[in-house]
C-alpha atoms as a PDB file:
ATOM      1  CA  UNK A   1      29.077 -23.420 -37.852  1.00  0.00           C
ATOM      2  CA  UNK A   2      32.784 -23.661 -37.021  1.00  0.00           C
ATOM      3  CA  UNK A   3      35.528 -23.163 -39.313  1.00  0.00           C
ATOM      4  CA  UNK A   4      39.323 -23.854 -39.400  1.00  0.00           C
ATOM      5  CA  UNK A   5      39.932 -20.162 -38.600  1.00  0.00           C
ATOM      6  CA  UNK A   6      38.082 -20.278 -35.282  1.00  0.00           C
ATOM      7  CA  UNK A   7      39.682 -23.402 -34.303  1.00  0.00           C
ATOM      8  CA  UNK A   8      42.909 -22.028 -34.929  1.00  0.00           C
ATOM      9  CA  UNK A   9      42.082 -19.129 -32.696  1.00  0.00           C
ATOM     10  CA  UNK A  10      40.217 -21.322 -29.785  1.00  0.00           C
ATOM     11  CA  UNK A  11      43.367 -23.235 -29.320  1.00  0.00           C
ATOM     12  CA  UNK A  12      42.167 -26.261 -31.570  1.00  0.00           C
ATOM     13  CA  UNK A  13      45.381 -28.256 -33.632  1.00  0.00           C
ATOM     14  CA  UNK A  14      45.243 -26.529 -36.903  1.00  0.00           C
ATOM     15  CA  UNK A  15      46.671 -29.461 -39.130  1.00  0.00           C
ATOM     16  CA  UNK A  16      44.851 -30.470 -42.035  1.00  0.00           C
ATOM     17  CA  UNK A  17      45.162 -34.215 -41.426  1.00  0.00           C
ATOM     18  CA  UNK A  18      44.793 -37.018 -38.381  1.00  0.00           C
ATOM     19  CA  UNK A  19      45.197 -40.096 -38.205  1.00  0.00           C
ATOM     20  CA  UNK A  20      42.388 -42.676 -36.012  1.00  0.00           C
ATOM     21  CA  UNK A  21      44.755 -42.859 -33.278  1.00  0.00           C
ATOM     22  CA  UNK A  22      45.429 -39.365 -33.091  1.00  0.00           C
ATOM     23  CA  UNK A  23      41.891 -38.356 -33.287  1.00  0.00           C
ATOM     24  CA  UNK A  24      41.291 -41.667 -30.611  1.00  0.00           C
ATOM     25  CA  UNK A  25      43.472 -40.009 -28.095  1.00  0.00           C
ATOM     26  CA  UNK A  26      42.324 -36.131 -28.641  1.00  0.00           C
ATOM     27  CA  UNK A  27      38.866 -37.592 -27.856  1.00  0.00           C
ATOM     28  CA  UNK A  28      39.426 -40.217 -25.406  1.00  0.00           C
ATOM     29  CA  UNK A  29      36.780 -42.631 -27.819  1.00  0.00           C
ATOM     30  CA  UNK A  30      38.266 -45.840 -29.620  1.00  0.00           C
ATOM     31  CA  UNK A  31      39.010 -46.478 -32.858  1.00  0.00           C
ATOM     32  CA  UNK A  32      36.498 -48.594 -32.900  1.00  0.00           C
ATOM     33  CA  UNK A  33      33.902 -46.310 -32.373  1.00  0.00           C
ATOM     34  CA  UNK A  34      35.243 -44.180 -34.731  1.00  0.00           C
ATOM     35  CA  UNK A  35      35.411 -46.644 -37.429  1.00  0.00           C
ATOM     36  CA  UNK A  36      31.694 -47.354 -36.076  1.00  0.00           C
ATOM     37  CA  UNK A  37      31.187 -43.308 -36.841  1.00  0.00           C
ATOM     38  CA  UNK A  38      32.644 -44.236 -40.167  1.00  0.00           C
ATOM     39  CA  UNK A  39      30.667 -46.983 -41.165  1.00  0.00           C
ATOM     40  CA  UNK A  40      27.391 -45.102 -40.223  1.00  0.00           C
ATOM     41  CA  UNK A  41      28.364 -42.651 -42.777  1.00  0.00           C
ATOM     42  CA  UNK A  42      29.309 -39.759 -40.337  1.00  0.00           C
ATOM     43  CA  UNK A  43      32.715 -39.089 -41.189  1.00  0.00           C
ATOM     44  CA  UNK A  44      34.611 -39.777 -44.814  1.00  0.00           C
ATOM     45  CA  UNK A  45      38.390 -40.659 -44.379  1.00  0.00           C
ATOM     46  CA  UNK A  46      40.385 -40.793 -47.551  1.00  0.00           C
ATOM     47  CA  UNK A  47      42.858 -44.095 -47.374  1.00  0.00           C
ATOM     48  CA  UNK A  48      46.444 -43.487 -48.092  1.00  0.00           C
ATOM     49  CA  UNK A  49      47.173 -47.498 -48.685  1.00  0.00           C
ATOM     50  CA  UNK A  50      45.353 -49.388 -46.281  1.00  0.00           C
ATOM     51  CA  UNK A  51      45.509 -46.105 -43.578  1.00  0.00           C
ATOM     52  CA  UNK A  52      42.317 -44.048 -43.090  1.00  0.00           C
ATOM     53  CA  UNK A  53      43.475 -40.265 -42.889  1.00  0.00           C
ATOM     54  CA  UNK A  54      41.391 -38.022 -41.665  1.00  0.00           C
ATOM     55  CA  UNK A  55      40.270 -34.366 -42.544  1.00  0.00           C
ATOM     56  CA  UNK A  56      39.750 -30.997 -40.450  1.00  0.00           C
ATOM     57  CA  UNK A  57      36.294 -31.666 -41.548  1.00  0.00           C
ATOM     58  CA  UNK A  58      35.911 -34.970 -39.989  1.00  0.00           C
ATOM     59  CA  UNK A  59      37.905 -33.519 -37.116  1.00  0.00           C
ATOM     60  CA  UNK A  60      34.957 -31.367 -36.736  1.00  0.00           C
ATOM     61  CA  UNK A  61      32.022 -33.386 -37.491  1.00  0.00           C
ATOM     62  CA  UNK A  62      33.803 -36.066 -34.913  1.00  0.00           C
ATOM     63  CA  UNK A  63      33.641 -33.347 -32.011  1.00  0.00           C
ATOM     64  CA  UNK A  64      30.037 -32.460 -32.906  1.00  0.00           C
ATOM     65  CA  UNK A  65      29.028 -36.235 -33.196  1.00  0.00           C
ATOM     66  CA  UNK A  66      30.116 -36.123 -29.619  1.00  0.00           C
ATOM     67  CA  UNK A  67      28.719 -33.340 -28.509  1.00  0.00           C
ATOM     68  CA  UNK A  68      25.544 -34.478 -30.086  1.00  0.00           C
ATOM     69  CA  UNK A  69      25.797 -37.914 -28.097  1.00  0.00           C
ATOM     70  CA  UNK A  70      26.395 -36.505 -24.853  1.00  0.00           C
ATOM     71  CA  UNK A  71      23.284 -34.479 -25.075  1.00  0.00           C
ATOM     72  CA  UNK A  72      21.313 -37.373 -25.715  1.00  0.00           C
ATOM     73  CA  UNK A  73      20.863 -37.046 -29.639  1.00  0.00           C
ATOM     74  CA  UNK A  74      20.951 -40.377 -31.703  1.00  0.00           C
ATOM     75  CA  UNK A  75      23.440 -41.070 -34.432  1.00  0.00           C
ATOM     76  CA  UNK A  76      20.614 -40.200 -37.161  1.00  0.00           C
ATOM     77  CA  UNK A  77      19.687 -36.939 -35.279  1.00  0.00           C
ATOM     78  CA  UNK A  78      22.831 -36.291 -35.152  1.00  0.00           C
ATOM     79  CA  UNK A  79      23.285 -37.231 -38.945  1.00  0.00           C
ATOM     80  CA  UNK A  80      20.606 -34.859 -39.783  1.00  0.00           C
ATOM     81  CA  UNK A  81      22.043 -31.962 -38.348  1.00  0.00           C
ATOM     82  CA  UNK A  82      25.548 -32.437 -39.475  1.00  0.00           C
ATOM     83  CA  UNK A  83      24.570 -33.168 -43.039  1.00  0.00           C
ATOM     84  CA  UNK A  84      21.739 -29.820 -43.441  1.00  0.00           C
ATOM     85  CA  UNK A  85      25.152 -27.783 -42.787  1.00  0.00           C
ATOM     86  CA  UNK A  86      26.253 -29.501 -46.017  1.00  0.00           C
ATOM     87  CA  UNK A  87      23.452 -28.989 -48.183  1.00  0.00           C
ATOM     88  CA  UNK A  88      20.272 -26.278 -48.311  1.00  0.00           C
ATOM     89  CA  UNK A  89      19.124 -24.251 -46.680  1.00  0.00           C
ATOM     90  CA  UNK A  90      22.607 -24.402 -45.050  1.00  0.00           C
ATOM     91  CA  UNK A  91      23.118 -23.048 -41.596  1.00  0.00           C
ATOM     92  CA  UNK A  92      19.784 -21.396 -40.808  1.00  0.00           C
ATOM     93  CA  UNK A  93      18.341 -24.861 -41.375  1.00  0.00           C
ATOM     94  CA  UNK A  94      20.715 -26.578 -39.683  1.00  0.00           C
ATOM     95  CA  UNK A  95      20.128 -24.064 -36.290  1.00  0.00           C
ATOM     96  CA  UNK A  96      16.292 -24.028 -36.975  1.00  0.00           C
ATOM     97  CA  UNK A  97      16.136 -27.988 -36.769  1.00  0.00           C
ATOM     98  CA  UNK A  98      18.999 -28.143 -33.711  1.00  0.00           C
ATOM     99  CA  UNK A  99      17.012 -25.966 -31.778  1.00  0.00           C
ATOM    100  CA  UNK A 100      14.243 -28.478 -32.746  1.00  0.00           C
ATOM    101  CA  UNK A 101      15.591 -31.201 -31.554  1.00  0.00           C
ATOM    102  CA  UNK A 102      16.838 -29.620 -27.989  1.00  0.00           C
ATOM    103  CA  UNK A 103      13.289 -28.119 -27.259  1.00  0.00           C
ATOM    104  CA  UNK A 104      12.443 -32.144 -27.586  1.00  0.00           C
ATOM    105  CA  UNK A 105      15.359 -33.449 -25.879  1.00  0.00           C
ATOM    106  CA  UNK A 106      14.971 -30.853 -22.962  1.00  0.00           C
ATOM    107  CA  UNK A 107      10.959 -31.721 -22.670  1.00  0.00           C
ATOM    108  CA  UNK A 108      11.816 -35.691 -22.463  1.00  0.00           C
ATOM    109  CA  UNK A 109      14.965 -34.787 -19.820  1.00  0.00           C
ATOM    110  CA  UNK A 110      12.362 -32.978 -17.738  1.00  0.00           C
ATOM    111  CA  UNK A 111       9.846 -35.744 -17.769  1.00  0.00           C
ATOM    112  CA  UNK A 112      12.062 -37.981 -17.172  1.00  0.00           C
ATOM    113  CA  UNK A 113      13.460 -35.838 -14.241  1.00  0.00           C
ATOM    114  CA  UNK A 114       9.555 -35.559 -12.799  1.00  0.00           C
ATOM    115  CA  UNK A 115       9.245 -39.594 -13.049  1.00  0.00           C
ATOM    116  CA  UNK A 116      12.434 -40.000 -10.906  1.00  0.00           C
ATOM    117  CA  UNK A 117      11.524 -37.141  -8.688  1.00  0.00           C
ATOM    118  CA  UNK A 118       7.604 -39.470  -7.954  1.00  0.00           C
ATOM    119  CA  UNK A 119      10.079 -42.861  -8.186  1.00  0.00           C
ATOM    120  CA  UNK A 120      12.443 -41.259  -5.288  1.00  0.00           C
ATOM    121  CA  UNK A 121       8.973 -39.900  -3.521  1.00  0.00           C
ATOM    122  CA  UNK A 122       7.489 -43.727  -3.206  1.00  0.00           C
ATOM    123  CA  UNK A 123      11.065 -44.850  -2.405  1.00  0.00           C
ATOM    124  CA  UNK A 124      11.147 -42.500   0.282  1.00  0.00           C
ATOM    125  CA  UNK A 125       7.692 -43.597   1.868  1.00  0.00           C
ATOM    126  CA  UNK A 126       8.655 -47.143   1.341  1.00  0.00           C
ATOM    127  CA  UNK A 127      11.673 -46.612   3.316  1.00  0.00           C
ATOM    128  CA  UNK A 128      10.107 -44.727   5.903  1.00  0.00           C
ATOM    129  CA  UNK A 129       6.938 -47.563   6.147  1.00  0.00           C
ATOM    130  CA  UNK A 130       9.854 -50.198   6.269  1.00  0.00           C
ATOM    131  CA  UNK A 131      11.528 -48.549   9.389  1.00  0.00           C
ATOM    132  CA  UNK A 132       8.287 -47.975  11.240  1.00  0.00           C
ATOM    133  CA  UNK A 133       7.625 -51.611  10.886  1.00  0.00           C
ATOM    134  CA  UNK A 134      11.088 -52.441  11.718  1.00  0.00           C
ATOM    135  CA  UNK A 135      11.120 -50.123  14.798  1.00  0.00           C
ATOM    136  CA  UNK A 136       7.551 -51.669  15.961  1.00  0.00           C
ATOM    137  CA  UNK A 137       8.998 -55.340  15.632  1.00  0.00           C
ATOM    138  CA  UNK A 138      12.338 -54.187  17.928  1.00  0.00           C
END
């Protein structure tokens, strides 16, 4: 999915270690939720005395946690996908069950877009019933 390589080339730091705050401030997410991340299994620090250091790898898996949150996915979707990269059927799996899990994400977003598009509807003729009364009373 990505490699060092390609992150060298996209502009990406190309050091192989980070520490919380330095991954904290390339993300703009606390070290808190990152030792939240950590706890949930998601990323694997080494410690170097009481200091977490960090790999490329959970670099990477931290940006595509991310990613995966701001598209809706839970932490154990999320989980899923990172961890079929790791493991069989590698890649094509991985893709196979993303796309999955967008097809689903997309269907709820658009349902959920139709029940605010009927909630802004009844709004709209509540509002407009509210005024008529309000201009009959005037």
């Amino acid at each position: 999915m990505l490699q060092l390589s390609e992150n060298a080339r996209q502009g990406e730091p190309t050091q192989e270690q980070f520490s919380i705050s330095e991954l904290s401030r390339e993300f703009d997410v606390t070290t808190r939720a990152i030792r939240f991340y950590e706890d949930e299994g998601l990323l694997e620090p080494h410690r170097q005395g009481r200091q977490r250091v960090y790999s490329s790898r959970d670099r990477i898996r931290l940006k595509l946690i991310l990613r995966g949150k701001r598209l809706g996915f839970s932490l154990s979707e999320i989980g899923d996908i990172i961890d079929m990269y790791d493991s069989e059927p590698g890649e094509v799996g991985q893709l196979g069950y993303f796309i999955e899990k967008i097809s689903l994400r997309r269907k709820t977003l658009k349902q959920q877009r139709d029940d605010i598009d009927v909630t802004l509807k009844e709004l709209d003729n509540i509002e407009k019933q509210c005024r008529q009364s309000m201009a009959h009373l005037d």
